[in-house]
Protein backbone atom coordinates (compact mmCIF):
# COMPACT_ATOMS: atom_id res chain seq x y z
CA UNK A 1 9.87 -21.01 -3.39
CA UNK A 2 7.87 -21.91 -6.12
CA UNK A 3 7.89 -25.01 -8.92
CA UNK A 4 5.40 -25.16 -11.93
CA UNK A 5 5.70 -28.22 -13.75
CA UNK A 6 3.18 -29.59 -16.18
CA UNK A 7 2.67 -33.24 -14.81
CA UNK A 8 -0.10 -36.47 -15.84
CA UNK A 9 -2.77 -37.06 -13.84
CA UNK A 10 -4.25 -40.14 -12.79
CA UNK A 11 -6.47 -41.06 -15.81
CA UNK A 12 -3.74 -40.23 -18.11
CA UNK A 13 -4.57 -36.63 -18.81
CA UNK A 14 -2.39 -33.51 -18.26
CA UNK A 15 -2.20 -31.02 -15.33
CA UNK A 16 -0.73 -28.18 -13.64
CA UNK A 17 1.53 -28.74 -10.84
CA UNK A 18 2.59 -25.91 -8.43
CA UNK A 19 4.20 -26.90 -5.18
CA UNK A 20 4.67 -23.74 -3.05
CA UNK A 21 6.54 -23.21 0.44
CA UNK A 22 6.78 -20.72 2.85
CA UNK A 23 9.43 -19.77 4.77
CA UNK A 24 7.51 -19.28 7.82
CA UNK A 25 6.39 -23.18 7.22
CA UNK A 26 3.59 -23.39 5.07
CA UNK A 27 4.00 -25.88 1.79
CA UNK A 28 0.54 -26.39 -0.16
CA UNK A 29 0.48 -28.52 -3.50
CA UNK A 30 -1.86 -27.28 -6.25
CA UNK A 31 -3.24 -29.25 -9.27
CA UNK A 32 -5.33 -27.85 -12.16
CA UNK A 33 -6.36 -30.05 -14.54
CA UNK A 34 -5.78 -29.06 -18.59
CA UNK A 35 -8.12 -29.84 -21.08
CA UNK A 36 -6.38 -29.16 -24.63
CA UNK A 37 -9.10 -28.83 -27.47
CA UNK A 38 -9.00 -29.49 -31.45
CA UNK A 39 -7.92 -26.08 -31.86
CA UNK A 40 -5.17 -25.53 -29.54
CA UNK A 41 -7.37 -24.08 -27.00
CA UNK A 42 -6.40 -24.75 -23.20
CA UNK A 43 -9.54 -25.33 -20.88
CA UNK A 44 -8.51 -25.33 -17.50
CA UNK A 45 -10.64 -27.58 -15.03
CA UNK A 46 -10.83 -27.15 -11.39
CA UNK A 47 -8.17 -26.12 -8.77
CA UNK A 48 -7.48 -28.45 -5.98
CA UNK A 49 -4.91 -27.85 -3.19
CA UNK A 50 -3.69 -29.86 -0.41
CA UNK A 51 -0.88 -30.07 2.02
CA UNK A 52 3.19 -30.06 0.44
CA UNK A 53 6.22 -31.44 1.99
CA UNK A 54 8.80 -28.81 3.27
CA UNK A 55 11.95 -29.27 0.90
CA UNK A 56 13.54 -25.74 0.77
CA UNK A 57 13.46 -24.14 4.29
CA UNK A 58 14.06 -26.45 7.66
CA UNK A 59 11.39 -26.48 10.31
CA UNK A 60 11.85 -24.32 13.15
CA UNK A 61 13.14 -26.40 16.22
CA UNK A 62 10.71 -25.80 18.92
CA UNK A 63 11.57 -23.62 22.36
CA UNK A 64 12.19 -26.84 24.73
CA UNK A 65 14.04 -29.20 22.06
CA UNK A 66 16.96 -30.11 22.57
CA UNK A 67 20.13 -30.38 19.47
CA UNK A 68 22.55 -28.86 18.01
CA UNK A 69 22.24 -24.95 18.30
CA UNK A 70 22.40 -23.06 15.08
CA UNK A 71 24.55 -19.87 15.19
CA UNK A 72 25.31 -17.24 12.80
CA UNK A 73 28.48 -17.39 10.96
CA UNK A 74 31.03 -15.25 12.80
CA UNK A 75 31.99 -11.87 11.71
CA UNK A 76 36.01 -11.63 10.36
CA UNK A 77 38.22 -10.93 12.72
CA UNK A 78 39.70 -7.18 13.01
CA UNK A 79 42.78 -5.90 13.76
CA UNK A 80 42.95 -5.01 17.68
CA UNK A 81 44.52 -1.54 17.47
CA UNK A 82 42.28 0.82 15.99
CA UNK A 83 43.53 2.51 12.69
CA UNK A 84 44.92 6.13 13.25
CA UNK A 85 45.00 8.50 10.40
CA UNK A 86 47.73 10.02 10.51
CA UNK A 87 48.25 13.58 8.54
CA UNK A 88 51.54 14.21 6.35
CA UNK A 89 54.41 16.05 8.10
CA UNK A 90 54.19 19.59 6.06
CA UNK A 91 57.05 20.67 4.19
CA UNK A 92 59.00 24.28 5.16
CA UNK A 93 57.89 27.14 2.86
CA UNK A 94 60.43 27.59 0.36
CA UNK A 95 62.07 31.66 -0.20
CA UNK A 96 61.00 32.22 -3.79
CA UNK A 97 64.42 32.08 -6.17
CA UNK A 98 64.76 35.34 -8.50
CA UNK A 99 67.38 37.25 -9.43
CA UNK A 100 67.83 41.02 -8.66
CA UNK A 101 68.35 42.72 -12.22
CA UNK A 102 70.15 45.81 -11.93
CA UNK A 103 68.74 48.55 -14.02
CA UNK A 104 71.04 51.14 -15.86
């Protein structure tokens, strides 16, 4: 994930915030300084980065700890018969109705 946020800075100017994470574990907190002029004009001073706290994604538990085991959520239950399609009993040809005109 990603938040941008403008934020103060120590002396009382303004900055950019960016707090990034991972979610393979790394979280890194970036600062760049803003420098507004007369004219409207942003100036943008000089990146610095340092290590973020994890917020969005747990850390991975390691391969001896010991805890609660996280499983997946288990798939709906289905019926235990399996479906049969079955194929409409066909209906006995009909004799075609006409009637015999006798001709003179």
């Amino acid at each position: 994930y990603a938040i941008v946020a403008l934020a103060r800075t120590a002396d009382g100017g303004e900055a950019v915030r960016i707090e990034l994470e991972h979610k393979e574990g790394v979280a890194l907190v970036i600062g760049m300084p803003i420098v507004r002029g007369q004219s409207g004009a942003v100036t943008f001073g000089d990146m610095a980065a340092h290590p973020g706290q994890r917020l969005v994604w747990p850390p991975k538990a390691s391969a001896g700890a010991k805890g609660p085991a996280t499983k997946a959520p288990a798939a709906p239950k289905t019926a235990s018969k399996r479906a049969r399609t079955v194929a409409p009993k066909a209906k006995p040809a009909r004799k075609p109705r006409g009637t015999a005109m006798a001709t003179a």
